[in-house]
Protein backbone atom coordinates (compact mmCIF):
# COMPACT_ATOMS: atom_id res chain seq x y z
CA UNK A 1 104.65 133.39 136.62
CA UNK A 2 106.04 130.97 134.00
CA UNK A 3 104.39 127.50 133.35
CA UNK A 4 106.03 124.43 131.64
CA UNK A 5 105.36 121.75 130.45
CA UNK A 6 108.05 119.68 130.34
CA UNK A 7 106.51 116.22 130.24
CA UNK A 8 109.47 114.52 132.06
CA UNK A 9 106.83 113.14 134.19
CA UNK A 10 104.73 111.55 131.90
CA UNK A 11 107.90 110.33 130.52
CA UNK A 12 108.55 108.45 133.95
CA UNK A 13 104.92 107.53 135.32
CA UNK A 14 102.31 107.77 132.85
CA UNK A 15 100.15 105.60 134.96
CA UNK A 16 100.10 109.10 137.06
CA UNK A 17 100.72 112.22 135.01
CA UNK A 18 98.94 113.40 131.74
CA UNK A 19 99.27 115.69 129.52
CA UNK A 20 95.99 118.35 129.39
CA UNK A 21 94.71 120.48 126.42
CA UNK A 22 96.67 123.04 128.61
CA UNK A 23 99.74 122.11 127.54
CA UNK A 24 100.52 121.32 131.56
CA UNK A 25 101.12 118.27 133.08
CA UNK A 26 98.82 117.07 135.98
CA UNK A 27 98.54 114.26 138.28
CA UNK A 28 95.90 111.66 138.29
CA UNK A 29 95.00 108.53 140.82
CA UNK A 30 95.06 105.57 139.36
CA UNK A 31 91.16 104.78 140.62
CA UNK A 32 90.38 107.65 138.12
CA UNK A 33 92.50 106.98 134.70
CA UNK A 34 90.60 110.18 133.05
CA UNK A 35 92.24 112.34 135.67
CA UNK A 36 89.09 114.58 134.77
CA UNK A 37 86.36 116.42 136.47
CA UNK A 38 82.68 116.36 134.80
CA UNK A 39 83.74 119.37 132.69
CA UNK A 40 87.25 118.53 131.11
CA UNK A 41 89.34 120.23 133.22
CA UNK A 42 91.88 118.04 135.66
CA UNK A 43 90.41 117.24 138.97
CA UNK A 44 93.66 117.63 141.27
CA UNK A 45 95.45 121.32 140.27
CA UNK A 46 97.17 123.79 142.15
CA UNK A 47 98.09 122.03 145.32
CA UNK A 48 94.52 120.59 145.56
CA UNK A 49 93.73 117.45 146.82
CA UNK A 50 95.60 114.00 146.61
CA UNK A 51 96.35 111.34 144.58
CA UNK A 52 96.57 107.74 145.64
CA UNK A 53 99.61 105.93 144.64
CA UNK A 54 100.12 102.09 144.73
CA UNK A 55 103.46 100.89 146.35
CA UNK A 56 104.80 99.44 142.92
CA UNK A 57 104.85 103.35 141.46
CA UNK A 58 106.04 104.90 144.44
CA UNK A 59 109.54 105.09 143.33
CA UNK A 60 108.74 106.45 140.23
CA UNK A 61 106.40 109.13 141.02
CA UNK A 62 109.61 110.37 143.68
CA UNK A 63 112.01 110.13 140.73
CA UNK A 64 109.22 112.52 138.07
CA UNK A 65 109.50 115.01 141.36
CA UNK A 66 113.08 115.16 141.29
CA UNK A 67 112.97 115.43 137.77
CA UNK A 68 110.70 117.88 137.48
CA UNK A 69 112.54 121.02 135.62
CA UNK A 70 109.62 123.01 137.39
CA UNK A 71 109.72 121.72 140.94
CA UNK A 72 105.79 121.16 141.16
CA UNK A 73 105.60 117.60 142.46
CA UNK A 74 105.12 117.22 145.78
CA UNK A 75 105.34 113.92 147.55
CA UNK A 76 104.00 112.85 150.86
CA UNK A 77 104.63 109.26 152.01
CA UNK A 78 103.05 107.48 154.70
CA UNK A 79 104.44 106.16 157.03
């Protein structure tokens, strides 16, 4: 397995991604700015759990997926 971290979509919507001691770029709701769990470590990884979105960044957070050298966004959008 090979892991970037490209930082395109940080570059797009930092209001969403961030950049971890990792090196990897994660996602974070915008309820939670830390994006972090009680120990350091990001609280939504590896295709676990969501993060809320408002309207206004929608269109961004769609454009860091397509962007996204490594293909690990995934957006759902309610309907």
């Amino acid at each position: 397995m090979h892991l970037t971290g490209d930082g395109l979509c940080a570059e797009i919507c930092p209001s969403i991604f961030f950049a971890h001691s990792d090196g990897l770029y994660y996602v974070k709701d915008v309820d939670d700015p830390s994006g972090l769990d009680g120990g350091g470590e990001p609280k939504l990884q590896m295709a676990e759990g969501m993060a809320n979105v408002p309207d206004k960044l929608v269109g961004d957070v769609v454009e860091a997926s397509e962007e996204c050298p490594g293909e690990c966004i995934f957006v759902e959008l309610e309907e």
